[in-house]
Protein backbone atom coordinates (compact mmCIF):
# COMPACT_ATOMS: atom_id res chain seq x y z
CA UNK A 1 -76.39 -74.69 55.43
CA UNK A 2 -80.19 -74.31 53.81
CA UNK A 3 -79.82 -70.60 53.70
CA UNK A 4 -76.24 -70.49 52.52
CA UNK A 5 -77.82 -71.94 49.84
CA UNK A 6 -80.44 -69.97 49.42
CA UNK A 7 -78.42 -66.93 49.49
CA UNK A 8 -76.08 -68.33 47.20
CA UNK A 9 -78.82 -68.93 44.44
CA UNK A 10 -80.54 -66.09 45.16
CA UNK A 11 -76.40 -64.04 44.17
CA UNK A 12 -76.12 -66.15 41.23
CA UNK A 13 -80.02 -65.87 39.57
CA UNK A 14 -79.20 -62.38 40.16
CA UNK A 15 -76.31 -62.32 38.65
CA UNK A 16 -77.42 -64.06 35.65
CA UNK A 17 -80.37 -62.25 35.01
CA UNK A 18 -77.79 -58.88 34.93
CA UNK A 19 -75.75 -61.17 32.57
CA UNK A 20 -78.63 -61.93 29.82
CA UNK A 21 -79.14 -59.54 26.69
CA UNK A 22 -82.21 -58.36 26.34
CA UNK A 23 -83.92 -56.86 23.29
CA UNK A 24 -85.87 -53.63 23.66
CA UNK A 25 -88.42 -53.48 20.88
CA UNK A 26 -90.15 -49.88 21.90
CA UNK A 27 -86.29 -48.81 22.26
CA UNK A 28 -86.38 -49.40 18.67
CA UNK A 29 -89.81 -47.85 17.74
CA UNK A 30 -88.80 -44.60 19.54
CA UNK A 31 -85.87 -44.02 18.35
CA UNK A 32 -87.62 -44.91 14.42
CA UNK A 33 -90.06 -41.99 15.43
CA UNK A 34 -87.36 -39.78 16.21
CA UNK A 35 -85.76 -40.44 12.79
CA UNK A 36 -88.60 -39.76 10.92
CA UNK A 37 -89.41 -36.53 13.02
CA UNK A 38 -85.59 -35.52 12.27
CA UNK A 39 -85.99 -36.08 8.24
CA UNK A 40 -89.63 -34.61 8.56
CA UNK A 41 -88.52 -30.92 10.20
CA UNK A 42 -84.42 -31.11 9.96
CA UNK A 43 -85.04 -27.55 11.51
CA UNK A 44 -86.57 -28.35 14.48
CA UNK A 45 -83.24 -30.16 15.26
CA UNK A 46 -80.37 -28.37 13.81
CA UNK A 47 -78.88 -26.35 16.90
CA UNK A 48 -79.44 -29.88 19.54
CA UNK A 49 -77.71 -32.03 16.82
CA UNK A 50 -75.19 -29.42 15.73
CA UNK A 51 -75.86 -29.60 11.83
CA UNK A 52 -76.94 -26.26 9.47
CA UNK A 53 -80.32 -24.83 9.57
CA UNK A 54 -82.06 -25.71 6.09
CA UNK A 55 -79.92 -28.98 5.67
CA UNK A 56 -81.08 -31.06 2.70
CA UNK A 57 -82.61 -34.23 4.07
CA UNK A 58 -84.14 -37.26 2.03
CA UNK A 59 -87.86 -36.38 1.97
CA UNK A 60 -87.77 -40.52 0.87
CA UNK A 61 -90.80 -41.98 3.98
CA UNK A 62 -88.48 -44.87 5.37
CA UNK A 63 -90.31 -47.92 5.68
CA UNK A 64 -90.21 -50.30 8.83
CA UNK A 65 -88.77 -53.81 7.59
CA UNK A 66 -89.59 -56.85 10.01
CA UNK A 67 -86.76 -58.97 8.13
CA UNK A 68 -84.26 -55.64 8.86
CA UNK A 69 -85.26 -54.87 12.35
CA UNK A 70 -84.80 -58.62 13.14
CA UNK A 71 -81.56 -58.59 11.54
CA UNK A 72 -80.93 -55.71 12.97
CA UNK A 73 -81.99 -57.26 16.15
CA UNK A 74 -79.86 -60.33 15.93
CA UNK A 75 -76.98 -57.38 15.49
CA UNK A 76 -77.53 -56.03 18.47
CA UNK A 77 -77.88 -58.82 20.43
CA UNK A 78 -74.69 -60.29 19.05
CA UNK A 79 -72.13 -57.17 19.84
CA UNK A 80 -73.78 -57.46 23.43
CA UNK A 81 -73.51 -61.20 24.11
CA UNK A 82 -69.73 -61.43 22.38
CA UNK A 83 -68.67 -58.06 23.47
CA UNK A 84 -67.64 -56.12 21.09
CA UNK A 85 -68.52 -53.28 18.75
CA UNK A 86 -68.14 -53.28 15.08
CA UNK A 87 -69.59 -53.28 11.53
CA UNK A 88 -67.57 -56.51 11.10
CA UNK A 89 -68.31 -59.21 13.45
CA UNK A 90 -66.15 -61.68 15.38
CA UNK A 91 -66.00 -64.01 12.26
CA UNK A 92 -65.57 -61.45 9.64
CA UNK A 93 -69.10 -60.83 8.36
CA UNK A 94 -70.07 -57.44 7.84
CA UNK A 95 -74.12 -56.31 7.24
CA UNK A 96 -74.32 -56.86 3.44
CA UNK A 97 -73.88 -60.32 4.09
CA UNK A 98 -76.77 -60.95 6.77
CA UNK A 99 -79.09 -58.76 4.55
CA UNK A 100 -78.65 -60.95 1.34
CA UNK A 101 -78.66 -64.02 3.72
CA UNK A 102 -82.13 -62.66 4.80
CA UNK A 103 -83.64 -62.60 1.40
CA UNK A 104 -82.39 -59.44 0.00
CA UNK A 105 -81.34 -59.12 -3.19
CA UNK A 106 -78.09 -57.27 -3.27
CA UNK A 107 -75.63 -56.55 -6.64
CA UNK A 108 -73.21 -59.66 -6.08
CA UNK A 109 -70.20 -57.45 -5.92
CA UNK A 110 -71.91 -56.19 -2.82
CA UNK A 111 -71.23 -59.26 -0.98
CA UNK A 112 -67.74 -60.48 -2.72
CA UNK A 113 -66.29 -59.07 0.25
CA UNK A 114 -67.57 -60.71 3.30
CA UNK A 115 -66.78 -57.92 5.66
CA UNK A 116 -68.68 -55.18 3.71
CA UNK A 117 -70.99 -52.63 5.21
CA UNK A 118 -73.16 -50.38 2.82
CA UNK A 119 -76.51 -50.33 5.48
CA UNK A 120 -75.71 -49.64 9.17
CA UNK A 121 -75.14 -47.39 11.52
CA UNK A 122 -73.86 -48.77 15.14
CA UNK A 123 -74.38 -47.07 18.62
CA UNK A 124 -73.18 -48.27 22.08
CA UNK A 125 -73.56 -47.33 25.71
CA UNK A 126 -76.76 -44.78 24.86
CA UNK A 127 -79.65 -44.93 27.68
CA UNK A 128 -82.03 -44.78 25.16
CA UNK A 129 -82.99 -45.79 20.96
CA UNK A 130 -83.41 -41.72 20.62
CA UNK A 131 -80.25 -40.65 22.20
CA UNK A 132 -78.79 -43.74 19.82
CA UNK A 133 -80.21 -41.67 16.75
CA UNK A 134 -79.31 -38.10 17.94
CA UNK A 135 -75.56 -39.38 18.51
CA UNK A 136 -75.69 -40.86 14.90
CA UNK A 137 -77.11 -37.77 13.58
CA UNK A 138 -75.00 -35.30 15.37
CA UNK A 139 -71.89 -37.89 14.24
CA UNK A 140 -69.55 -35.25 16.58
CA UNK A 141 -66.23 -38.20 16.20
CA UNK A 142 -66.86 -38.90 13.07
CA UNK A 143 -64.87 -36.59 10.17
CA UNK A 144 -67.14 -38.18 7.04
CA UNK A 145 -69.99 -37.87 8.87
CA UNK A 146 -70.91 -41.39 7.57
CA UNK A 147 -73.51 -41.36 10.06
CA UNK A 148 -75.37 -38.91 9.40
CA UNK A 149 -75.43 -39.05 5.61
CA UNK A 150 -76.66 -42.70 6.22
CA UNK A 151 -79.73 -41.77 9.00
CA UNK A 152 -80.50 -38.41 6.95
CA UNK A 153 -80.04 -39.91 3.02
CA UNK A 154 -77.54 -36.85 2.57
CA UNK A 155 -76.16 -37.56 -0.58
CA UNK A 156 -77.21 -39.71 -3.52
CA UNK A 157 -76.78 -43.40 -2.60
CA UNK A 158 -78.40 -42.96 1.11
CA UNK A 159 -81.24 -41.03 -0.43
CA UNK A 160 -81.93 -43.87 -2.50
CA UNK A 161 -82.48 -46.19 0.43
CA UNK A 162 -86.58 -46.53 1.91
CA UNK A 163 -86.37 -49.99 4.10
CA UNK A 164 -85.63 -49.27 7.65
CA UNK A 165 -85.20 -51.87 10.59
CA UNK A 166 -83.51 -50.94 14.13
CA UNK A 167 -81.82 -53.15 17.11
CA UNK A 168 -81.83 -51.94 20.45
CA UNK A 169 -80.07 -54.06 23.01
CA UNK A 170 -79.04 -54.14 26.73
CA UNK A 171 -76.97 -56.54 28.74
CA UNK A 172 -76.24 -54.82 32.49
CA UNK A 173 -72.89 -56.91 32.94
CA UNK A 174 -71.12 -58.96 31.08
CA UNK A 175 -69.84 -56.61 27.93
CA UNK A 176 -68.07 -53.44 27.82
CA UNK A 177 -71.20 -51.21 26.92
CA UNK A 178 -74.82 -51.51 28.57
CA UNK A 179 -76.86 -50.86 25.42
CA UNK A 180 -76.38 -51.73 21.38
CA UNK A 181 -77.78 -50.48 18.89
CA UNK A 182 -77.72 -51.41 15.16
CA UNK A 183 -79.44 -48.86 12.63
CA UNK A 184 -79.67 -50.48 8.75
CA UNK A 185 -81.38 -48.58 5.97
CA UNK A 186 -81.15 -50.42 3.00
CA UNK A 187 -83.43 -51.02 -0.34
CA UNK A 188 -84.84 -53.97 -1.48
CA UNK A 189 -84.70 -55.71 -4.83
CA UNK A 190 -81.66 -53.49 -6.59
């Protein structure tokens, strides 16, 4: 009976510890490098991340945030722990929302709608922050290429944005994808 009992614990610590989110902080360093390597020498990347040699990148330095990687760390963490993937969440927030929650100040039609996104980029089921960023970039699903004007400040709204903060999550069982991340590049005090 005393090791059926032991074994049982021992199956459900186990368990639990595959069930818990965790949030990868270097995950999310790395894959800021990368971005800033990417927007640094565009060339370097163009034939792994399929866009045209000499494409015109934001030459903007992003900034690392605390207040946006945290939010941007609560992001992750959420999508993992209430599985699901989205730029709106569960109750109907989108990102503009948590950022002027956080201090930002946004333009109040920003936020009228509750489930607007004008800041992040979402990744799930990557191994890694820098294969999060080089499937953003590339944006291969993705017809607008949303994505990739957003990491890249392509045209002139993302171009205008300098504040960077980046979410890297993993959670082994428990949600359909292994790994979150949440990407938001926005610019404070509009």
């Amino acid at each position: 009976m005393k090791y059926l009992l032991l074994i049982l614990l021992f199956f459900t610590t186990s368990f639990q510890k595959n069930n818990e989110v965790k949030i990868d902080k270097k995950e999310a360093q790395d894959a800021f490098i990368l971005l800033t390597d990417i927007r640094n020498n565009p060339d370097k990347y163009y034939e792994e991340l399929k866009f045209e040699k000499g494409l015109k990148v934001s030459k903007i330095k992003l900034k690392w945030n605390d207040t946006l990687a945290k939010i941007a760390e609560a992001k992750a963490y959420d999508m993992a722990n209430r599985n699901y993937m989205g730029h709106v969440d569960p109750d109907g927030y989108g990102m503009n929302y948590y950022i002027k929650k956080s201090g930002y100040k946004l333009q109040p039609k920003w936020t009228v709608e509750k489930h607007a996104n004008y800041f992040e980029s979402l990744a799930a089921n990557t191994y890694s922050g820098n294969e999060s960023i080089k499937v953003l970039v590339a944006d291969k699903n993705e017809p607008s290429m949303g994505h990739r004007k957003h990491l890249l400040g392509l045209d002139s709204w993302n171009s205008s944005l300098t504040d960077i903060g980046i979410g890297f999550s993993r959670r082994e069982s428990g949600s359909n994808y292994k790994t979150y991340t949440c990407v938001i590049i926005a610019k404070h005090d509009w």
